[in-house]
PDB file of N, CA and C in Angstrom:
ATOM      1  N   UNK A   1      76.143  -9.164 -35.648  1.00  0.00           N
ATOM      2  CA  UNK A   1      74.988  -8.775 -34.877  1.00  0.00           C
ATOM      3  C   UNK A   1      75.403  -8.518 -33.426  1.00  0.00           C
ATOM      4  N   UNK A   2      75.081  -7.245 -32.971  1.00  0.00           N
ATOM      5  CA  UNK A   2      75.455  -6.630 -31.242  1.00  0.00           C
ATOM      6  C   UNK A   2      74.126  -7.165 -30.384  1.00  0.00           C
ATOM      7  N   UNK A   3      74.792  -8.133 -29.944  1.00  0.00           N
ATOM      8  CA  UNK A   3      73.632  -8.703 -28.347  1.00  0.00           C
ATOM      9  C   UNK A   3      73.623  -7.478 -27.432  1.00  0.00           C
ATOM     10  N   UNK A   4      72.260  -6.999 -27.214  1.00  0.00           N
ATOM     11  CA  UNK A   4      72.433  -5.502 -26.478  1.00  0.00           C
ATOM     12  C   UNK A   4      71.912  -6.137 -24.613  1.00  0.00           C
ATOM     13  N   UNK A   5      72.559  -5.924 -23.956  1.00  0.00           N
ATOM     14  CA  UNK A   5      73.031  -6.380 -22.262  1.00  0.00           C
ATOM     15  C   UNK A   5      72.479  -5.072 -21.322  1.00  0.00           C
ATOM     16  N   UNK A   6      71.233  -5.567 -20.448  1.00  0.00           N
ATOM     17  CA  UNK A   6      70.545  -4.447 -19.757  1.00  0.00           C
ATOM     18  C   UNK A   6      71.641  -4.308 -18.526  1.00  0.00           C
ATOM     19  N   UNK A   7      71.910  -3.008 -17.611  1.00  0.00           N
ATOM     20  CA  UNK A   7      72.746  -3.099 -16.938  1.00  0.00           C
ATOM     21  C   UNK A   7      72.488  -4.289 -15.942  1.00  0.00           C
ATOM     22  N   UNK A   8      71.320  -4.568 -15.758  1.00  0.00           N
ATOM     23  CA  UNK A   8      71.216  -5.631 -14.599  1.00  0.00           C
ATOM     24  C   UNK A   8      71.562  -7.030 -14.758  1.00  0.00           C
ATOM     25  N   UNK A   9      71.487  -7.622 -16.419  1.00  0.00           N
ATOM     26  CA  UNK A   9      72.479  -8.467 -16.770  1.00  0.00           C
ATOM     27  C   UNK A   9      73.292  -8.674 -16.469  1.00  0.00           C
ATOM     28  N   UNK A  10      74.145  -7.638 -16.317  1.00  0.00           N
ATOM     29  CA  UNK A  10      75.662  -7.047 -16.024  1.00  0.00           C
ATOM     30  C   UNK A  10      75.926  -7.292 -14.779  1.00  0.00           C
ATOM     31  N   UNK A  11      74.970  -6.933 -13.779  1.00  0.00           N
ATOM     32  CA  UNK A  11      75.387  -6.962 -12.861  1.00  0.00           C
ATOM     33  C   UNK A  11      75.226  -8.455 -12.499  1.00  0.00           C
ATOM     34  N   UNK A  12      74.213  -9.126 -12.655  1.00  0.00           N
ATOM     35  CA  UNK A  12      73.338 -10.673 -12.442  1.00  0.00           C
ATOM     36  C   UNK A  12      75.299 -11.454 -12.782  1.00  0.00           C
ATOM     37  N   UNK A  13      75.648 -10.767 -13.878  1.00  0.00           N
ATOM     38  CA  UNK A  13      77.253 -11.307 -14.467  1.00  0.00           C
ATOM     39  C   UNK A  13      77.968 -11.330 -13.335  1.00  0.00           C
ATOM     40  N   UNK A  14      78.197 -10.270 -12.849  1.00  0.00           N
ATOM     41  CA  UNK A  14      79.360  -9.790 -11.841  1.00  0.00           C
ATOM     42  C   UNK A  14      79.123 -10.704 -10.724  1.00  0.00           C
ATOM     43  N   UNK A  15      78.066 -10.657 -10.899  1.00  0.00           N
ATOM     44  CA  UNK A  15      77.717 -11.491  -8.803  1.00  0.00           C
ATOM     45  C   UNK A  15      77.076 -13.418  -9.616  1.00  0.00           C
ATOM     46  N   UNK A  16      77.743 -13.438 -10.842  1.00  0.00           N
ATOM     47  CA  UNK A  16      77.862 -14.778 -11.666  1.00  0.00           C
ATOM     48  C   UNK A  16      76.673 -15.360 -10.573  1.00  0.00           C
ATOM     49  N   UNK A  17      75.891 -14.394 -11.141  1.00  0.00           N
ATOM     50  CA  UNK A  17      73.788 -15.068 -10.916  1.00  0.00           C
ATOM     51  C   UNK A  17      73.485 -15.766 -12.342  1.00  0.00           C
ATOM     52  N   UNK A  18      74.632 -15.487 -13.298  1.00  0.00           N
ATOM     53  CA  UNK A  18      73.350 -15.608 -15.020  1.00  0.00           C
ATOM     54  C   UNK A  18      73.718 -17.298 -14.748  1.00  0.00           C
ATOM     55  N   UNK A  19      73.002 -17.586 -16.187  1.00  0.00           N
ATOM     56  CA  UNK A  19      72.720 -19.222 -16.494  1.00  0.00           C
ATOM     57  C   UNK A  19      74.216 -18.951 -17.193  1.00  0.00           C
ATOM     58  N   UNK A  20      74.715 -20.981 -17.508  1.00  0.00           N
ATOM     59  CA  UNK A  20      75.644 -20.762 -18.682  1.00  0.00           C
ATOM     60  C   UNK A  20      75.663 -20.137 -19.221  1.00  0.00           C
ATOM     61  N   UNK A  21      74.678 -20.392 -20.377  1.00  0.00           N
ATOM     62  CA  UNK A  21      74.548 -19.815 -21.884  1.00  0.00           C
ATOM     63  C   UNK A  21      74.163 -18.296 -21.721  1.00  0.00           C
ATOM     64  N   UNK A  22      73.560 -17.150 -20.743  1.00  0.00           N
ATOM     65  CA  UNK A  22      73.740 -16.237 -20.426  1.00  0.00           C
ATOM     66  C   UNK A  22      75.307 -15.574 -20.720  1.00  0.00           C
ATOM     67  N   UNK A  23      76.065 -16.523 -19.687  1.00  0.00           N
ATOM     68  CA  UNK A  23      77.604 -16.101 -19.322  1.00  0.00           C
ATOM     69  C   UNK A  23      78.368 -16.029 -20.404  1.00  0.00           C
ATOM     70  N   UNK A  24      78.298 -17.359 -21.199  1.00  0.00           N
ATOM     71  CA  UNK A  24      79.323 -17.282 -22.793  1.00  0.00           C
ATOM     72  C   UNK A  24      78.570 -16.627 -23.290  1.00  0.00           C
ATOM     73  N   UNK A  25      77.364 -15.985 -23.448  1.00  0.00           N
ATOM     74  CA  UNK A  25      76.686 -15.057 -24.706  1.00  0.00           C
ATOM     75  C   UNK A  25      77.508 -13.348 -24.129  1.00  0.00           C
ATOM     76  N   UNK A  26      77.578 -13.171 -22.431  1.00  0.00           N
ATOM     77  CA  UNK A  26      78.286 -12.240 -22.256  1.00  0.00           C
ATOM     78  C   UNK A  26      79.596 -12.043 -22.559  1.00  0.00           C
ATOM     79  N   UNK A  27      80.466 -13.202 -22.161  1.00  0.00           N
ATOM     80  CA  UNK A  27      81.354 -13.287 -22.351  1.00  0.00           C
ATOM     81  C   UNK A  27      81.789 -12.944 -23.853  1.00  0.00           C
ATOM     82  N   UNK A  28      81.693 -13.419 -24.973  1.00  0.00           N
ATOM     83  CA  UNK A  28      81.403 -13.300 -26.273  1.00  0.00           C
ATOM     84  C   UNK A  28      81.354 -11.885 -26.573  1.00  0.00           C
ATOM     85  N   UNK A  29      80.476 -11.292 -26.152  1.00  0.00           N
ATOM     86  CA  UNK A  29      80.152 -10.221 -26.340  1.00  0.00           C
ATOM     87  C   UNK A  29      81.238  -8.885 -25.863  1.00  0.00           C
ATOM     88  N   UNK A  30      81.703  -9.388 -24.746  1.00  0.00           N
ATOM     89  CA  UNK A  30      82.504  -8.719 -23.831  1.00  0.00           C
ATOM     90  C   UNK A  30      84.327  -8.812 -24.667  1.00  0.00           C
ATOM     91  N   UNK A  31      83.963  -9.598 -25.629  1.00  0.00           N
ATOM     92  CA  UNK A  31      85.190  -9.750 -26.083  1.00  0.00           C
ATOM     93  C   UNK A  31      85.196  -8.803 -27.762  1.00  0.00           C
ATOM     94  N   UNK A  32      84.209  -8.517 -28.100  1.00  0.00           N
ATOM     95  CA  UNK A  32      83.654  -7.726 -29.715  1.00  0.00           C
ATOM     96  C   UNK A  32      83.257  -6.502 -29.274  1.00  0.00           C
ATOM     97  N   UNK A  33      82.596  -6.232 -27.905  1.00  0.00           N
ATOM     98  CA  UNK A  33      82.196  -4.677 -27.750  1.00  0.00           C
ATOM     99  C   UNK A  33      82.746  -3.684 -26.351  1.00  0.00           C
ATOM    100  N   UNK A  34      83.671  -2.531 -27.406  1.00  0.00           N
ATOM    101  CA  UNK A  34      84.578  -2.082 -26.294  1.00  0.00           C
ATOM    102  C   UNK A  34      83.220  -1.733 -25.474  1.00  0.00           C
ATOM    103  N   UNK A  35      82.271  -1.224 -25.773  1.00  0.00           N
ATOM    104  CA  UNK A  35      81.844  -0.228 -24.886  1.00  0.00           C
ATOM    105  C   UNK A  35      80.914  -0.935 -23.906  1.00  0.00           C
ATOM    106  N   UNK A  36      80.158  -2.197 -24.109  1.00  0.00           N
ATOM    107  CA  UNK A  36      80.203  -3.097 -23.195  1.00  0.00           C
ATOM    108  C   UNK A  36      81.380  -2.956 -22.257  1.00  0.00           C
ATOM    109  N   UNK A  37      82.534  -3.226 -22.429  1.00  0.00           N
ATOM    110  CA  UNK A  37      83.352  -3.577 -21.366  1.00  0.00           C
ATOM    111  C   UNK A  37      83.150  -2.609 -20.492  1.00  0.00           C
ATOM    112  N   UNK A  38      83.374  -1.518 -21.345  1.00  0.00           N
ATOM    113  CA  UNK A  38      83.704  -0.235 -20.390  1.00  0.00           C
ATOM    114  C   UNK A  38      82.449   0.087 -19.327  1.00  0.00           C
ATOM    115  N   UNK A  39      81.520  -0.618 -19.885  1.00  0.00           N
ATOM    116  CA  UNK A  39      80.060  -0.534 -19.257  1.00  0.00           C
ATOM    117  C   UNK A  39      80.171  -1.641 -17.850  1.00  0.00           C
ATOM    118  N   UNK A  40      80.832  -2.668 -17.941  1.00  0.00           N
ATOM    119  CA  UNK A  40      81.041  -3.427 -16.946  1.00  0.00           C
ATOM    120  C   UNK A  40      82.355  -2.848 -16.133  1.00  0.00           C
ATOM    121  N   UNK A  41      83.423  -2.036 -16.646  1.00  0.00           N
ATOM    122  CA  UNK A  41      83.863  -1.593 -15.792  1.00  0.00           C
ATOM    123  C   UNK A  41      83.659  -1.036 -14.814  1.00  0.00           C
ATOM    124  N   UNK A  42      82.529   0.240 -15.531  1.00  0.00           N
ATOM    125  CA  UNK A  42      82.001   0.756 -14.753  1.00  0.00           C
ATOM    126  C   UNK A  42      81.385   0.090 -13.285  1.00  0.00           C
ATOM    127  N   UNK A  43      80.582  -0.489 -13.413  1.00  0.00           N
ATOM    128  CA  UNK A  43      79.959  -1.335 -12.564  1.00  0.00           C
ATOM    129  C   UNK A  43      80.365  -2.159 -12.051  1.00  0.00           C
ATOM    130  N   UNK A  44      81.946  -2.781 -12.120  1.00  0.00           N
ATOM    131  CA  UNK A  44      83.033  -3.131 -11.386  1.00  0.00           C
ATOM    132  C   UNK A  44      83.274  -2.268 -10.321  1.00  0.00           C
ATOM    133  N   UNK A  45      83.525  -1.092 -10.801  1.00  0.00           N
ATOM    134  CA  UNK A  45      83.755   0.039  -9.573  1.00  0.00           C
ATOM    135  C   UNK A  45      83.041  -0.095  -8.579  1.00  0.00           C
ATOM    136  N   UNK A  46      81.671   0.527  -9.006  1.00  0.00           N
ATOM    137  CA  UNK A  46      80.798   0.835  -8.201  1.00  0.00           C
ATOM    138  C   UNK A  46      80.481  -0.372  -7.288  1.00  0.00           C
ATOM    139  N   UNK A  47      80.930  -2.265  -7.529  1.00  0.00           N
ATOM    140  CA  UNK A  47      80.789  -2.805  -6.702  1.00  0.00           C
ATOM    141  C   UNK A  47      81.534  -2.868  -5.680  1.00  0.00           C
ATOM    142  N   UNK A  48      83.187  -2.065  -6.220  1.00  0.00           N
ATOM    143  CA  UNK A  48      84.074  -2.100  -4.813  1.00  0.00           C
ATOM    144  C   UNK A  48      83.589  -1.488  -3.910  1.00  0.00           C
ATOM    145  N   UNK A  49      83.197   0.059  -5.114  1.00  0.00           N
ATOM    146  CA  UNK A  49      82.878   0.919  -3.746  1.00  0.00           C
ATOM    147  C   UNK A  49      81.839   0.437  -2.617  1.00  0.00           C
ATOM    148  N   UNK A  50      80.492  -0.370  -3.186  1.00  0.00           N
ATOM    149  CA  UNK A  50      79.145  -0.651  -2.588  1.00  0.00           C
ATOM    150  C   UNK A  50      80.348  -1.878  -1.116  1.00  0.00           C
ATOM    151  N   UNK A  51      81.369  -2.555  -1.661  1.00  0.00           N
ATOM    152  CA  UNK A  51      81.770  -3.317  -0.533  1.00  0.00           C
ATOM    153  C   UNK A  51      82.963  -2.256   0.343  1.00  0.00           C
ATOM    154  N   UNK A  52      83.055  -1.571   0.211  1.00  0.00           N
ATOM    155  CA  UNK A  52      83.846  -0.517   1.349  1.00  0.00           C
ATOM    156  C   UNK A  52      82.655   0.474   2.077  1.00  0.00           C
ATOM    157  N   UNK A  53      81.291   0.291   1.646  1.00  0.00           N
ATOM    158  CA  UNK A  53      80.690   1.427   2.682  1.00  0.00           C
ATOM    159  C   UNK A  53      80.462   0.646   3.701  1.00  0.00           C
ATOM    160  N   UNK A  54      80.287   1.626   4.845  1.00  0.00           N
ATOM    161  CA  UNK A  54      80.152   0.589   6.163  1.00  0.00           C
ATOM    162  C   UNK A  54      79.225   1.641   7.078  1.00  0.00           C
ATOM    163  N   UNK A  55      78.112   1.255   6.983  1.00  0.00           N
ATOM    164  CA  UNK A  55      77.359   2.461   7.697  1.00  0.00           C
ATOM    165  C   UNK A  55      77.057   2.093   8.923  1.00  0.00           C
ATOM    166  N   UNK A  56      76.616   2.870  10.058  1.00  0.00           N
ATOM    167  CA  UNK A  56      76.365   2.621  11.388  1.00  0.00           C
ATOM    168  C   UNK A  56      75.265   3.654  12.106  1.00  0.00           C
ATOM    169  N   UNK A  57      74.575   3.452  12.926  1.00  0.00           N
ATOM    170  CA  UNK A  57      73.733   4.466  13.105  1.00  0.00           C
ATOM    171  C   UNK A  57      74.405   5.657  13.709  1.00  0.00           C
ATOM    172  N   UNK A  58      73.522   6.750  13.777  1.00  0.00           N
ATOM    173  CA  UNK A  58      74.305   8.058  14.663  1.00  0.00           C
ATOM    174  C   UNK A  58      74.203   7.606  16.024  1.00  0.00           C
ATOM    175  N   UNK A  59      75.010   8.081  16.621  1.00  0.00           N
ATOM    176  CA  UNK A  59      74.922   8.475  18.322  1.00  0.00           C
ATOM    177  C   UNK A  59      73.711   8.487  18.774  1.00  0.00           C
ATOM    178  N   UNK A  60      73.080   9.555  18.397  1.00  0.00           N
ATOM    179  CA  UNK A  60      71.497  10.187  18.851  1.00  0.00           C
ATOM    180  C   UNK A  60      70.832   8.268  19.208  1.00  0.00           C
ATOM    181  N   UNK A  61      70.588   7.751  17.822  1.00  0.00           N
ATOM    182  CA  UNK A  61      69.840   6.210  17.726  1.00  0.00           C
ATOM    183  C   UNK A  61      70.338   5.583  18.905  1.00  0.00           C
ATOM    184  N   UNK A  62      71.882   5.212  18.881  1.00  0.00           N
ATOM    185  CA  UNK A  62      72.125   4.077  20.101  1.00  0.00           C
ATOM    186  C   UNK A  62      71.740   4.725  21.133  1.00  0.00           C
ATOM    187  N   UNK A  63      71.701   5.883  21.725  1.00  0.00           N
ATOM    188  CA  UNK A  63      71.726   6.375  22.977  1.00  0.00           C
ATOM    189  C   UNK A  63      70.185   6.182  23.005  1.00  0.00           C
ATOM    190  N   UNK A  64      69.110   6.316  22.245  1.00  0.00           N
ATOM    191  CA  UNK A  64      68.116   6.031  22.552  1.00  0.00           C
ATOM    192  C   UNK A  64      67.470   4.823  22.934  1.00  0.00           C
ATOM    193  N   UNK A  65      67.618   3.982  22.294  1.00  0.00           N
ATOM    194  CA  UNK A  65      67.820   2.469  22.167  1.00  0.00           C
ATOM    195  C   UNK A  65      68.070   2.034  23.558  1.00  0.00           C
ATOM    196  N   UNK A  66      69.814   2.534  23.846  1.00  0.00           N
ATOM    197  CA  UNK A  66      69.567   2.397  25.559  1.00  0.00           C
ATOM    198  C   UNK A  66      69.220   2.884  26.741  1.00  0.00           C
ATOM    199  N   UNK A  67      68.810   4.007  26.344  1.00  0.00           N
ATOM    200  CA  UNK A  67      67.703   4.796  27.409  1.00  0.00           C
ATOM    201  C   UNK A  67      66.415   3.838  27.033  1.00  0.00           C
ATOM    202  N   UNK A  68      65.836   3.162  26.318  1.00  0.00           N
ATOM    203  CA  UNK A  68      64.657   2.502  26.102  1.00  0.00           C
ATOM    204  C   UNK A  68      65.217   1.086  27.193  1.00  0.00           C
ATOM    205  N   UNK A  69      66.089   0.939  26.234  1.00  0.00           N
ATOM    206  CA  UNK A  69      66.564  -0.881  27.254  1.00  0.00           C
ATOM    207  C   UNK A  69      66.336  -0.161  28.515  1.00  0.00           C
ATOM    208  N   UNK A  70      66.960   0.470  29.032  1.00  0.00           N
ATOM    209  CA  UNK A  70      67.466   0.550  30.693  1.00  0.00           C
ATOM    210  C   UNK A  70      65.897   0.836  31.418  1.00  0.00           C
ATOM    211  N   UNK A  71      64.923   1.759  30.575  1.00  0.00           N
ATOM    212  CA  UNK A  71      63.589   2.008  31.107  1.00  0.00           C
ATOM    213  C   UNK A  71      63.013   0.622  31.140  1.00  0.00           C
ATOM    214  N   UNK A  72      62.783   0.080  30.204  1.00  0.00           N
ATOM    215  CA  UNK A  72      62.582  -1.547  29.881  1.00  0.00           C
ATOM    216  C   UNK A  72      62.684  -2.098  31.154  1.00  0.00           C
ATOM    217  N   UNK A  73      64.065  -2.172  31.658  1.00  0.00           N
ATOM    218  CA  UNK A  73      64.860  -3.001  32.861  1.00  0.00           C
ATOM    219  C   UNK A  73      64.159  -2.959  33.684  1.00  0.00           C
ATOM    220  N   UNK A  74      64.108  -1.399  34.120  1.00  0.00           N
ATOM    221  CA  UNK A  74      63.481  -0.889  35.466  1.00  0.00           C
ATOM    222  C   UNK A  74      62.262  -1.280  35.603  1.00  0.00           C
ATOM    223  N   UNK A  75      61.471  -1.068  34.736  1.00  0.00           N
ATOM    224  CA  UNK A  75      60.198  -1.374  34.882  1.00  0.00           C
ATOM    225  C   UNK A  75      59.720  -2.634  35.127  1.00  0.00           C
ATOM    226  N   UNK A  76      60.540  -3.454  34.748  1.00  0.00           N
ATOM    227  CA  UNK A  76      60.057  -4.336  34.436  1.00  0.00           C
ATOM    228  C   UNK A  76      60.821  -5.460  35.783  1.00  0.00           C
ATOM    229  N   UNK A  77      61.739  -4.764  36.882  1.00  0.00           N
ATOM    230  CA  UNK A  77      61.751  -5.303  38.139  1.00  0.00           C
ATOM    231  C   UNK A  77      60.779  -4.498  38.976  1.00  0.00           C
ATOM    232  N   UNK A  78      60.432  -3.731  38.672  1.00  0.00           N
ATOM    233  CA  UNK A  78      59.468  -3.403  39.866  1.00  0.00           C
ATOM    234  C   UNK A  78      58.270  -3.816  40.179  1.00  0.00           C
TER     235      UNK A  78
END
């Protein structure tokens, strides 16, 4: 009998959120169904990649931000 694993299982796995008996029922499973694996491979990837993005705002944002602070400043000694 194939225990069928929603991707978010999978992932709940990866970031080892599940309960025990979750984990050995994956585990188990992960050991009888290639295409499971390959299904967690997948989603292995995609967690490296999700930990190498590194986003930052544009230019345009900070420069506004401190044209706001600096108006802020002023105003707020006078």
């Amino acid at each position: 009998m194939t225990i069928l694993f929603t991707p978010e299982e999978l992932i709940q796995y990866l970031y080892q959120e599940t309960s025990p008996e979750k984990t050995a029922a994956i585990e188990a499973a992960l050991q009888e169904d290639w295409t499971l694996r390959e299904k967690l491979e997948v989603l292995k990837a995609s967690v490296k990649s999700l930990d190498r993005v590194v986003e930052s705002p544009r230019p345009q944002v900070i420069l506004n931000i401190l044209n706001y602070a600096r108006e802020s400043a002023i105003e707020s000694v006078e």
